[in-house]
Protein backbone atom coordinates (compact mmCIF):
# COMPACT_ATOMS: atom_id res chain seq x y z
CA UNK A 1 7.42 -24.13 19.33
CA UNK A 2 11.09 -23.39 19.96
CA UNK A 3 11.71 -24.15 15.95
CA UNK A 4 8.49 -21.65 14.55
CA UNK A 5 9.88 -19.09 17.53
CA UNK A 6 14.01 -20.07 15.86
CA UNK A 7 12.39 -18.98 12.25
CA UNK A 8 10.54 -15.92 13.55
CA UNK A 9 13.57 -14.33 14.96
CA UNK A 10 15.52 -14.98 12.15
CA UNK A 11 12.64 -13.59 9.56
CA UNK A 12 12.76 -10.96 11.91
CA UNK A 13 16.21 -9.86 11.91
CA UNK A 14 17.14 -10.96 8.57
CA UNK A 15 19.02 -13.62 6.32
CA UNK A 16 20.70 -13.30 3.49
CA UNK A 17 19.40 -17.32 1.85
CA UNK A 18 19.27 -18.10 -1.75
CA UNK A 19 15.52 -17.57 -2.18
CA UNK A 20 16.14 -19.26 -5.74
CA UNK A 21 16.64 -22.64 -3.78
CA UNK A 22 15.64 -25.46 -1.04
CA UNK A 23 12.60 -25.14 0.88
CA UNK A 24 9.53 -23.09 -0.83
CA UNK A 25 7.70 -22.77 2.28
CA UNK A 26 10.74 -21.56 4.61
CA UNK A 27 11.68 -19.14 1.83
CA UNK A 28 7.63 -17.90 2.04
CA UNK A 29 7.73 -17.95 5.66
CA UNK A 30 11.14 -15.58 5.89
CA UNK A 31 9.61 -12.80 3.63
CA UNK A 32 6.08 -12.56 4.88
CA UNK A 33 6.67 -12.19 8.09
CA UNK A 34 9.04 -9.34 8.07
CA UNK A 35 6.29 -7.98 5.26
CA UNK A 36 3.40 -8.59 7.54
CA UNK A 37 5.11 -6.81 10.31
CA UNK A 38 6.03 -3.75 8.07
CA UNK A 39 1.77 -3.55 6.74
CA UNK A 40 0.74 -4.04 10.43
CA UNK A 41 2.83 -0.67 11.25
CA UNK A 42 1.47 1.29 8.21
CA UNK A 43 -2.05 -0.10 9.18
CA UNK A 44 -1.39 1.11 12.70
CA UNK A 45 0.22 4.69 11.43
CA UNK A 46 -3.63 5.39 9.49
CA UNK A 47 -5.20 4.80 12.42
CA UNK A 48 -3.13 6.95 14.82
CA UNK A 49 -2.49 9.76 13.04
CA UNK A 50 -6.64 10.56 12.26
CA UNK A 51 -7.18 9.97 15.70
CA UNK A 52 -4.48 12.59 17.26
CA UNK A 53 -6.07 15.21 14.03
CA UNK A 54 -9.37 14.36 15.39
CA UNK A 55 -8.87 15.58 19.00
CA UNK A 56 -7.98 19.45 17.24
CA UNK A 57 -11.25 19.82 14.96
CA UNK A 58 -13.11 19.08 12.56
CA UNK A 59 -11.51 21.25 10.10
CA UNK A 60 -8.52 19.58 10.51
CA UNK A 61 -9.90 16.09 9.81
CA UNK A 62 -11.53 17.50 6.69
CA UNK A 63 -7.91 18.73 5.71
CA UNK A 64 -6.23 15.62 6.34
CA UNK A 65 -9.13 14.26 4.14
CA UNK A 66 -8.88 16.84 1.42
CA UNK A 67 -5.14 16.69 0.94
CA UNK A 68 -4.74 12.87 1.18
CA UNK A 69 -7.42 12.89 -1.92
CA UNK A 70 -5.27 15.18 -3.86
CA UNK A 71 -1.71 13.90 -2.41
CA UNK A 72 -2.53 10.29 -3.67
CA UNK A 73 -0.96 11.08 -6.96
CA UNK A 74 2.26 11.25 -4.82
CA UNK A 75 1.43 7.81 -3.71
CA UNK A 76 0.43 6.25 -7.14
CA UNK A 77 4.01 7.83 -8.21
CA UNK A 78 5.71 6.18 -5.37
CA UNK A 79 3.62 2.82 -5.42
CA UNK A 80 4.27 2.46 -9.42
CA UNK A 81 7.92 3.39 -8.95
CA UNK A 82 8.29 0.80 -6.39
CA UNK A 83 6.76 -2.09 -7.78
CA UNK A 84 9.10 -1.49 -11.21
CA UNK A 85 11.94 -1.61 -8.52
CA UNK A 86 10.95 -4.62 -7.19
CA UNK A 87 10.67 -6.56 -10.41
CA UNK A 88 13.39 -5.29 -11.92
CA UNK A 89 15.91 -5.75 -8.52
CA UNK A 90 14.91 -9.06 -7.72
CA UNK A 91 15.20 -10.11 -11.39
CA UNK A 92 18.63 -9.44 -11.22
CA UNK A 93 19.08 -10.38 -7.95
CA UNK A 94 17.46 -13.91 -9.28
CA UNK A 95 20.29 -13.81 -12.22
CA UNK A 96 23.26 -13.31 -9.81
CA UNK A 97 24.00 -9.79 -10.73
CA UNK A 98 23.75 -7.55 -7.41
CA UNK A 99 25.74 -4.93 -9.10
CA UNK A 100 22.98 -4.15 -11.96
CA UNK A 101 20.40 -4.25 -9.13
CA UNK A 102 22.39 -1.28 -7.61
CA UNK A 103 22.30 0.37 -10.48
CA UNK A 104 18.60 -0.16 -10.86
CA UNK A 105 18.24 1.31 -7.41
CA UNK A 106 20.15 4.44 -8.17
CA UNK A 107 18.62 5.54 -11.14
CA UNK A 108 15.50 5.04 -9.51
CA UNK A 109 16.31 7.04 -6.48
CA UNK A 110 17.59 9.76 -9.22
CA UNK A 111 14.25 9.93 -11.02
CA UNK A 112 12.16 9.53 -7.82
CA UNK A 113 13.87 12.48 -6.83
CA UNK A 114 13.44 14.75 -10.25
CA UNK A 115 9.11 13.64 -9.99
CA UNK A 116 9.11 14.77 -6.40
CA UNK A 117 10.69 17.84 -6.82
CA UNK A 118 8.14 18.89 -9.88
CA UNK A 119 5.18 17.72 -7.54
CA UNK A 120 6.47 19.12 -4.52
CA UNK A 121 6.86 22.66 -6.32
CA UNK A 122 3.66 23.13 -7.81
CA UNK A 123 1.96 21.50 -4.51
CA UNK A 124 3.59 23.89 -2.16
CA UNK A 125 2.47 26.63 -4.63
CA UNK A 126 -0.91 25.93 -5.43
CA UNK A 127 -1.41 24.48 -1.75
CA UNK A 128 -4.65 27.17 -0.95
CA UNK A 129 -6.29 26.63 -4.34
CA UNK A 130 -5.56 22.40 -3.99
CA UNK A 131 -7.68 23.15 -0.67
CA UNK A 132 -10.19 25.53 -2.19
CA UNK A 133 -11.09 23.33 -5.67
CA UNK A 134 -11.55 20.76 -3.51
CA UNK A 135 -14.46 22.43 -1.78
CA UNK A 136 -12.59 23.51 1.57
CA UNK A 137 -13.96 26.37 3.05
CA UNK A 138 -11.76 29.82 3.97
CA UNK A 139 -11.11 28.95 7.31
CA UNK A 140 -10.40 25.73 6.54
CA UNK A 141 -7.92 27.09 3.86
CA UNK A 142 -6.30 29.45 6.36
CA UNK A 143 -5.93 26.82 9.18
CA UNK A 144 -4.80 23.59 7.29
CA UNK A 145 -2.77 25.35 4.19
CA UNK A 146 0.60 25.17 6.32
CA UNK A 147 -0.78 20.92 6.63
CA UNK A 148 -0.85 20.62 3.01
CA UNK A 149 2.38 22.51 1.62
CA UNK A 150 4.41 20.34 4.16
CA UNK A 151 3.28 17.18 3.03
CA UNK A 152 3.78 18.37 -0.63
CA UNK A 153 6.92 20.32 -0.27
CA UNK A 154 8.26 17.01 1.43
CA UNK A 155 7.05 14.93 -0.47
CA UNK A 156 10.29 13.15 -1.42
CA UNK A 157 10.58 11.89 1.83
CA UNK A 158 7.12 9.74 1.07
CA UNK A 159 8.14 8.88 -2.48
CA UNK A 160 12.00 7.10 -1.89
CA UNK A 161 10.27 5.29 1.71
CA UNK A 162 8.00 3.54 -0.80
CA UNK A 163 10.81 2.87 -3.18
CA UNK A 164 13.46 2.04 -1.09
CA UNK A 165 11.06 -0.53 0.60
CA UNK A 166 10.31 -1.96 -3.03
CA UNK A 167 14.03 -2.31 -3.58
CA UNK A 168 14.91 -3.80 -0.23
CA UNK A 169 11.88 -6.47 -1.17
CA UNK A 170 13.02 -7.51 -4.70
CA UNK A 171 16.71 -7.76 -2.88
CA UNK A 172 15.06 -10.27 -0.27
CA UNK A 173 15.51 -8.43 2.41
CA UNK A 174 12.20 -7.78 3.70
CA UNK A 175 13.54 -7.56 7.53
CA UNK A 176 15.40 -3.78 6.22
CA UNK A 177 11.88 -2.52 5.04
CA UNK A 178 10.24 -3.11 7.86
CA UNK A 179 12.89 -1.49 10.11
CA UNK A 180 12.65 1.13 7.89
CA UNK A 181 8.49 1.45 7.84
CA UNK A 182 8.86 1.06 12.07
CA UNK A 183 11.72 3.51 12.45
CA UNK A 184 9.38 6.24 10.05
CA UNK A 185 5.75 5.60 11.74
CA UNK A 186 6.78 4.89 15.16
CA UNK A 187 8.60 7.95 15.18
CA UNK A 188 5.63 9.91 13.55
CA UNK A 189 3.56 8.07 16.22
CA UNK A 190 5.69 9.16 18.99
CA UNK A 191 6.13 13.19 17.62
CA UNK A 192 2.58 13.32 16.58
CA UNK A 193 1.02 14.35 19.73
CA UNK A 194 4.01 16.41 20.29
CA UNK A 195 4.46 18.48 17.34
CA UNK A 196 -0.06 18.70 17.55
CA UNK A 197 -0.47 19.56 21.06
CA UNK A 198 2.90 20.89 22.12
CA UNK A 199 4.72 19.31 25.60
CA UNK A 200 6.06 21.62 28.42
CA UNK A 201 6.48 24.97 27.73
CA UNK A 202 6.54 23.93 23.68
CA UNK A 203 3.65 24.82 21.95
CA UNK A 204 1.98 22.73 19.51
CA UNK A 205 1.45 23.32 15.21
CA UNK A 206 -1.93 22.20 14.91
CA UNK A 207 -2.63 20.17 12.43
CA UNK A 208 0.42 21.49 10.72
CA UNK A 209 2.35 19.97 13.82
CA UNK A 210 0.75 16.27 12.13
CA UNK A 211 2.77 17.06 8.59
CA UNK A 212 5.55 17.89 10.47
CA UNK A 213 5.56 14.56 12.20
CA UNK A 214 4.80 12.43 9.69
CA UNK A 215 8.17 14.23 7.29
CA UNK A 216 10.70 13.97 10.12
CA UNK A 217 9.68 10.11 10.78
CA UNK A 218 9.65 9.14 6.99
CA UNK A 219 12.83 11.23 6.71
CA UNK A 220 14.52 9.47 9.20
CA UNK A 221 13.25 6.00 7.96
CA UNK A 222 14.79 6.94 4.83
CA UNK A 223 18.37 8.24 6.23
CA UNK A 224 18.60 4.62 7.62
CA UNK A 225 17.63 2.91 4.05
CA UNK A 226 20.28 5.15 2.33
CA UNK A 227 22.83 4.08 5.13
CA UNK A 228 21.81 0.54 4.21
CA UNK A 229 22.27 0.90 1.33
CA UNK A 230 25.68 2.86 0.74
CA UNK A 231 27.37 1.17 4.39
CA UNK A 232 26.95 -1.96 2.47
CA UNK A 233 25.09 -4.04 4.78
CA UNK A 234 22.53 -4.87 2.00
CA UNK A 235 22.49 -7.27 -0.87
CA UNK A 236 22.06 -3.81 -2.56
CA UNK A 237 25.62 -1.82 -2.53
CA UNK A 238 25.45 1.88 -3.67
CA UNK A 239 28.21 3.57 -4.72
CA UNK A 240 28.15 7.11 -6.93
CA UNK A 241 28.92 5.55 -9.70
CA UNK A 242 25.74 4.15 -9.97
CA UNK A 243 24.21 7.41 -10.01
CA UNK A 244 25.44 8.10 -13.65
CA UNK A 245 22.20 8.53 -15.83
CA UNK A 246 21.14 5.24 -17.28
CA UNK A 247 18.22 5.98 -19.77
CA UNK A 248 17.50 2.35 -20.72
CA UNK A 249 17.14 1.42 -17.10
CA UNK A 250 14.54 4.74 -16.47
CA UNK A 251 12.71 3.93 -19.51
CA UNK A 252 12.05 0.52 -18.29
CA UNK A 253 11.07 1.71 -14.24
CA UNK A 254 9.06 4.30 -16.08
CA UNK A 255 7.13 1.34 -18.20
CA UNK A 256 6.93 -0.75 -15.22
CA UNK A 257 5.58 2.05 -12.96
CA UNK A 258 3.07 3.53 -15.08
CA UNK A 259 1.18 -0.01 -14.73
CA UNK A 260 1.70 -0.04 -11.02
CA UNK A 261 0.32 3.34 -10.45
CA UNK A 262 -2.45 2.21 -12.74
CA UNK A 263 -3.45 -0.03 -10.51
CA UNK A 264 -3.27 2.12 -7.36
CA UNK A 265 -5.40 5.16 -9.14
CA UNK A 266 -7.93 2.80 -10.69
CA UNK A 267 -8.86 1.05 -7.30
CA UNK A 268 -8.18 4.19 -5.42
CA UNK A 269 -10.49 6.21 -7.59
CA UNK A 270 -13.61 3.14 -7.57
CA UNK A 271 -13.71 3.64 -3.91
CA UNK A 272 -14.22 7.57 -4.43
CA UNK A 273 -17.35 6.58 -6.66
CA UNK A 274 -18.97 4.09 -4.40
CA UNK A 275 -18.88 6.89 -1.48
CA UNK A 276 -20.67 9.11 -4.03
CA UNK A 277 -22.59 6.98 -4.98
CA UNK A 278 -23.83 6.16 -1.17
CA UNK A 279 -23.58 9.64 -0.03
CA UNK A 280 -25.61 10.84 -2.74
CA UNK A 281 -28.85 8.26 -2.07
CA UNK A 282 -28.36 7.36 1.41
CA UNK A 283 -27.91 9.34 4.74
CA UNK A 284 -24.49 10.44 6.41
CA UNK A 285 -25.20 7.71 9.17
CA UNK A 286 -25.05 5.06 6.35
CA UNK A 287 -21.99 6.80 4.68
CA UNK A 288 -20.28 6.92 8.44
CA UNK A 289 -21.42 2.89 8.99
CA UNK A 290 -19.61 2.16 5.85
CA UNK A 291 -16.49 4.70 6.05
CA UNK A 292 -15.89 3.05 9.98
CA UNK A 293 -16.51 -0.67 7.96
CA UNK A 294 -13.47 -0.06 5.52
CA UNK A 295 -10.73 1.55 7.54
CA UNK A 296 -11.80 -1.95 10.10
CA UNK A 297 -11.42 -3.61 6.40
CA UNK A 298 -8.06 -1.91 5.70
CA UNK A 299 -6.33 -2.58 8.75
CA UNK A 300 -7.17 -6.02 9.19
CA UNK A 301 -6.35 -6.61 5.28
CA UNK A 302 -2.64 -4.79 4.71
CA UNK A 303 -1.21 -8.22 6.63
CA UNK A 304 -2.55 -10.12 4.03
CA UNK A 305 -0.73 -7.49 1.05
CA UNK A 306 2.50 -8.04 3.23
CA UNK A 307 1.68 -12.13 2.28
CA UNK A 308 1.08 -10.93 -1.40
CA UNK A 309 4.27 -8.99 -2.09
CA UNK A 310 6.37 -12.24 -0.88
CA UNK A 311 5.20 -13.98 -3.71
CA UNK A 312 5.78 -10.76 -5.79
CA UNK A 313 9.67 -11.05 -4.66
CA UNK A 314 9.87 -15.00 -5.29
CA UNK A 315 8.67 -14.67 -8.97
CA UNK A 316 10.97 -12.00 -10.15
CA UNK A 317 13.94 -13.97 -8.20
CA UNK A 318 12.99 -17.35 -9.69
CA UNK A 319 12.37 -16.41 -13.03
CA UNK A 320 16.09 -14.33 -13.33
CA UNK A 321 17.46 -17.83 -12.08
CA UNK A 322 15.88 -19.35 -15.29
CA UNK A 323 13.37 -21.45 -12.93
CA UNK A 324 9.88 -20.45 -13.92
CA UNK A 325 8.48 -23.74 -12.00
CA UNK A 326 9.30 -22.96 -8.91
CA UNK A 327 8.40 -19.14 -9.27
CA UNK A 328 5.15 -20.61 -10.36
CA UNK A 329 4.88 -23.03 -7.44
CA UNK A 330 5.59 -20.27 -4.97
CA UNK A 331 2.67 -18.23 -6.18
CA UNK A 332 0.25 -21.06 -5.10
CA UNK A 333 1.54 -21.95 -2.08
CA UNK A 334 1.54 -18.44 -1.19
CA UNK A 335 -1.94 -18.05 -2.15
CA UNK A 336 -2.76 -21.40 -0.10
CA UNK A 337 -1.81 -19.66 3.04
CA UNK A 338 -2.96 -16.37 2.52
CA UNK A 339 -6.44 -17.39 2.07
CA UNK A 340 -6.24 -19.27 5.28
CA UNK A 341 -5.20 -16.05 7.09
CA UNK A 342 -7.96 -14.18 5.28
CA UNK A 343 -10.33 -16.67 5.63
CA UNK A 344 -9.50 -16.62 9.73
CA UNK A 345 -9.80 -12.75 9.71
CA UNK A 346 -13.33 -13.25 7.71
CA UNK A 347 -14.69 -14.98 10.54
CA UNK A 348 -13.53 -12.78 13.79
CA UNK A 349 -15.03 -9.72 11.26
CA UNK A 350 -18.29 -11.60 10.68
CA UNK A 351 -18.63 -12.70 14.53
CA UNK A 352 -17.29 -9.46 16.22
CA UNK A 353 -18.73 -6.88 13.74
CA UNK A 354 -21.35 -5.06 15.83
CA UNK A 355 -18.67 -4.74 18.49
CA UNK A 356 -15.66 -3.34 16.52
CA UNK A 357 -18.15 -1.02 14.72
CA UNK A 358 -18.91 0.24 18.00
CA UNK A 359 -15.58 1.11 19.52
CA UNK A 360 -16.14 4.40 16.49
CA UNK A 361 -19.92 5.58 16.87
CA UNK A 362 -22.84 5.70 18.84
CA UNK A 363 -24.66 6.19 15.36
CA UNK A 364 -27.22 3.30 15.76
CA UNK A 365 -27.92 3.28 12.17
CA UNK A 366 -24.23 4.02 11.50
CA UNK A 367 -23.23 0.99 13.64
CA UNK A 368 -26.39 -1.37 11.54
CA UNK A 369 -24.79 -0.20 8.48
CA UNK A 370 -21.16 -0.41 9.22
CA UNK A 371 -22.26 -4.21 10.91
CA UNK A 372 -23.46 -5.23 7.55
CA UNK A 373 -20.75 -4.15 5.35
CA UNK A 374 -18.08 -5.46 7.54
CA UNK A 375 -20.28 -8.71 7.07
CA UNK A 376 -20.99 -9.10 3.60
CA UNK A 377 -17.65 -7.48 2.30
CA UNK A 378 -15.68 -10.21 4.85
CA UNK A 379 -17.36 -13.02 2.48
CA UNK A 380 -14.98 -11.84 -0.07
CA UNK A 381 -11.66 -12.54 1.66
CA UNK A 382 -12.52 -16.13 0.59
CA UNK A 383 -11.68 -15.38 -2.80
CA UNK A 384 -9.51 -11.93 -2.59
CA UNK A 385 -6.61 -14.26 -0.56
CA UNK A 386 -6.18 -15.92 -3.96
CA UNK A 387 -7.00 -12.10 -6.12
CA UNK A 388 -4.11 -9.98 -4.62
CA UNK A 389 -1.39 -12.78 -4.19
CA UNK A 390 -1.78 -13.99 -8.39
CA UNK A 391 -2.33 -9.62 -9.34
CA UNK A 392 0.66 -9.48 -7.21
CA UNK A 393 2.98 -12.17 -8.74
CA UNK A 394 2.28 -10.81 -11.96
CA UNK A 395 3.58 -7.48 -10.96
CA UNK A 396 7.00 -9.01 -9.61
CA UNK A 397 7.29 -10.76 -13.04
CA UNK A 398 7.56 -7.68 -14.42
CA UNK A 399 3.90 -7.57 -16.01
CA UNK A 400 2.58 -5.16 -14.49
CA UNK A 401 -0.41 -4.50 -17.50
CA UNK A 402 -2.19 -7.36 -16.80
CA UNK A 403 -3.35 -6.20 -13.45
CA UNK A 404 -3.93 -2.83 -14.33
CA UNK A 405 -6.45 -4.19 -17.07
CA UNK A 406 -7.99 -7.02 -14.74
CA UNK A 407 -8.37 -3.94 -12.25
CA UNK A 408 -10.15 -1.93 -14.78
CA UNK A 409 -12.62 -4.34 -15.65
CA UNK A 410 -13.28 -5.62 -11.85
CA UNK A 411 -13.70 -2.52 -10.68
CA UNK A 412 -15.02 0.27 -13.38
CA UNK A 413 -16.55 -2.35 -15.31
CA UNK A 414 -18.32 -4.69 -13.30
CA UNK A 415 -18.40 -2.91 -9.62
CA UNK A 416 -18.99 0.64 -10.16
CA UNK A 417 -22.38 -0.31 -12.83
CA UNK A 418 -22.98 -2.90 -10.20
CA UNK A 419 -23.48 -1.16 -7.16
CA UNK A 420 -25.45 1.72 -8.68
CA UNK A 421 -27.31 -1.33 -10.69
CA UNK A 422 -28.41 -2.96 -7.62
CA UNK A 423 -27.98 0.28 -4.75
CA UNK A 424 -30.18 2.63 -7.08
CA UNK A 425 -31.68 1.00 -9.64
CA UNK A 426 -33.14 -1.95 -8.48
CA UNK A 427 -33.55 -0.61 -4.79
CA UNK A 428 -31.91 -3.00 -2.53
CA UNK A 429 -30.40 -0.37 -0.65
CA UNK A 430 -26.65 0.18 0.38
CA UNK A 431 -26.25 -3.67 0.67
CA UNK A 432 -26.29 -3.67 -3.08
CA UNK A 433 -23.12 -1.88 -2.96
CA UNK A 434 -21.53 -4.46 -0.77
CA UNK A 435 -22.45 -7.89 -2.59
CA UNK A 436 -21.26 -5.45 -5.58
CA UNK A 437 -17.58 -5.56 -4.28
CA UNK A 438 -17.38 -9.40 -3.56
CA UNK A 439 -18.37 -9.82 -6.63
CA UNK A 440 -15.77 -7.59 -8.14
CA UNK A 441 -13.50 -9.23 -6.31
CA UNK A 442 -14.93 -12.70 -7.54
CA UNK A 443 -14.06 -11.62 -11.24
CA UNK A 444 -10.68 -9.97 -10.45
CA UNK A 445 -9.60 -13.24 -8.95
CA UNK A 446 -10.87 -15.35 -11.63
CA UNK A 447 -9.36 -13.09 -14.18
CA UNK A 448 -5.69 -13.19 -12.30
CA UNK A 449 -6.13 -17.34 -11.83
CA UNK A 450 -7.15 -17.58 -15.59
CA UNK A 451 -4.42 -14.81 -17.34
CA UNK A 452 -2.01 -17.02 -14.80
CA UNK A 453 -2.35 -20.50 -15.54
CA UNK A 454 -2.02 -19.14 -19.50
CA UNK A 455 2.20 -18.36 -18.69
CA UNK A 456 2.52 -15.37 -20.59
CA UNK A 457 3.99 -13.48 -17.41
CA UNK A 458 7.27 -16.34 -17.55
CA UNK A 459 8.37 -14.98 -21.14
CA UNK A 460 8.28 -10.90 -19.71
CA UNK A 461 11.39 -9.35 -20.10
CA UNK A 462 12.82 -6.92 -17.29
């Protein structure tokens, strides 16, 4: 116990080991759990910050909900951006050249900043109409407007935490993101009741008061990346130099990115379509049962991603020191141990459903519906530990195409036809929708084991 307690601390607090050599499972072990730690705050954060909003009223849930749908694009941005960081840093990083990793970081900082800036200026503009295309009502508009133009006009703040993060992974120092994720949520966590309901003799914003939360924690989680970064207590050393417009290296973040946010928007946008799709042939209760079922889903399953993206980080490192067997090696020992976590969440979810549905509704047909998709979607953890760690090692080899086209077809191919196939057509109800996701998730992970063992992602050039 004392050794596994030794290894947590230092995974913890951070090391600055050749990744590229000695032990493949104490490499694994260092990165995941500083990665797990950093998804079980952002899991945490959802949660938190809907239930603070849902204490003011229901028009401020729906505006949360209405400008998170539209905001995403900020968040495919970010999540492509960061994932092209993260290949293209710990490639270098695996080739022993730390300065051309800082440059990497810079120019992607520098063109982070030039997307946000175009998205935060039309957001903030067009912040009533965003609420009013979207079907929000007046009122709605006139309370929650102020909600949405912060979170767009800051929207910087959102877009260099996720890339930051990315860089600080490629580097190997996953301990630095998730200080940085803690420092940014917890705060948010701690101001959100605050800045909502007031304290004292302050009065509270509203729901405007959550925006206003969730900018000064992210913007303080990213003042202490960028004093990482330029104090030099990274692997990743800024200086201003490396601020001096490279076009080669945007043109390749921008290749790399477009395939991560790909991947975001396509599996973002199947979810939208199976909620239509059950909202428009079953009742709200069976729409609430299965909304409750996936944020359970989401929360338990971000650990697992933080598993995922250590494999994503021992690729790109591996196969910049020339050593494509051992970056290949990593991936399925990685994807060994994920599935056993998975597999251990599957059964507390499968056991404990009816209970953890309950702890949201009274809904009696909400909780039998929400029961059963926690169930049947759990089944496919068996499979999805292996889906998301190979999807993910991909990505950290710099491929990130492959994915996006295994997403497409797993999702708007084979779910999407499949739920409404079995849900509608054939009339086995909203279950239909359910097996139609494990089995999505069946062929994604097939696909990613399959394009894998073929090797093409070892000849990718970042």
């Amino acid at each position: 116990m004392q050794k596994y307690f030794k290894l947590f601390k230092q995974a913890v607090k951070g090391t600055d080991e050749d990744l590229t050599k000695g032990s493949l499972k104490r490499a694994i072990v260092l990165l995941s759990i500083p990665m797990i730690l950093e998804m079980l705050m952002e899991s945490l954060f959802a949660v938190v910050d809907i239930f603070f909003v849902g204490r003011i009223s229901t028009d401020a849930v729906a505006t949360v909900g209405l400008t998170e749908s539209v905001i995403t694009i900020v968040f495919a941005v970010a999540i492509g951006l960061s994932m092209g960081a993260t290949a293209m840093v710990a490639r270098r990083i695996g080739e022993k050249k730390p300065e051309q990793a800082s440059q990497v970081a810079a120019q992607a900082i520098l063109f982070s900043i030039f997307v946000s800036v175009l998205l935060g200026i039309g957001g903030y503009h067009y912040a009533e109409d965003i609420l009013r295309l979207m079907g929000g009502s007046e009122s709605l508009i006139s309370s929650g407007k102020g909600y949405t133009k912060i979170l767009f006009g800051s929207n910087v703040v959102i877009m260099l935490l996720f890339l930051l993060n990315g860089v600080f992974r490629g580097a190997g120092d996953a301990s630095l993101a998730m200080r940085a994720l803690w420092i940014a949520n917890g705060l948010n966590i701690i101001l959100d009741p605050i800045f909502i309901f007031g304290i004292g003799s302050f009065e509270g914003f509203g729901v405007q008061g959550a925006a206003m939360a969730s900018t000064i924690g992210r913007g303080c989680g990213v003042l202490y990346q960028l004093y990482i970064l330029f104090s030099g207590k990274s692997i990743i050393k800024l200086h201003f130099h490396d601020f001096r417009t490279n076009i080669n290296v945007i043109v390749r973040l921008i290749k790399l990115g477009a395939g991560g946010a790909g991947q975001f928007v396509i599996s973002s946008m199947s979810w939208a379509v199976l909620v239509y799709i059950l909202a428009n042939n079953f009742s709200e209760s069976v729409v609430a049962g299965y909304t409750i079922a996936i944020r359970i889903i989401i929360f338990s399953i971000l650990p697992a991603w933080g598993i995922a993206n250590a494999a994503s980080t021992l690729v790109g490192q591996n196969l910049g020191a020339n050593n494509p067997d051992r970056a290949e090696e990593s991936v399925w020992k990685t994807a060994k141990y994920n599935t056993y976590f998975l597999v251990s969440i599957a059964i507390i979810m499968i056991v404990f459903a009816q209970p953890l549905i309950q702890i949201f509704t009274n809904d009696i047909i909400a909780i039998e519906t929400g029961t059963i998709a926690l169930q049947i979607i759990s089944i496919g953890y068996i499979v999805f530990g292996y889906g998301m760690v190979f999807s993910q090692s991909f990505n950290g080899a710099g491929d990130t195409t492959t994915p996006t086209i295994i997403n497409f077809i797993s999702f708007w191919l084979v779910e999407i036809p499949l739920a409404y196939l079995l849900a509608v057509y054939l009339e086995v109800g909203h279950t239909g929708i359910y097996w139609a996701m494990v089995i999505a998730e069946t062929v994604l992970t097939i696909l990613c084991v399959y394009l894998f063992n073929k090797g093409h992602w070892k000849k990718v050039k970042v």
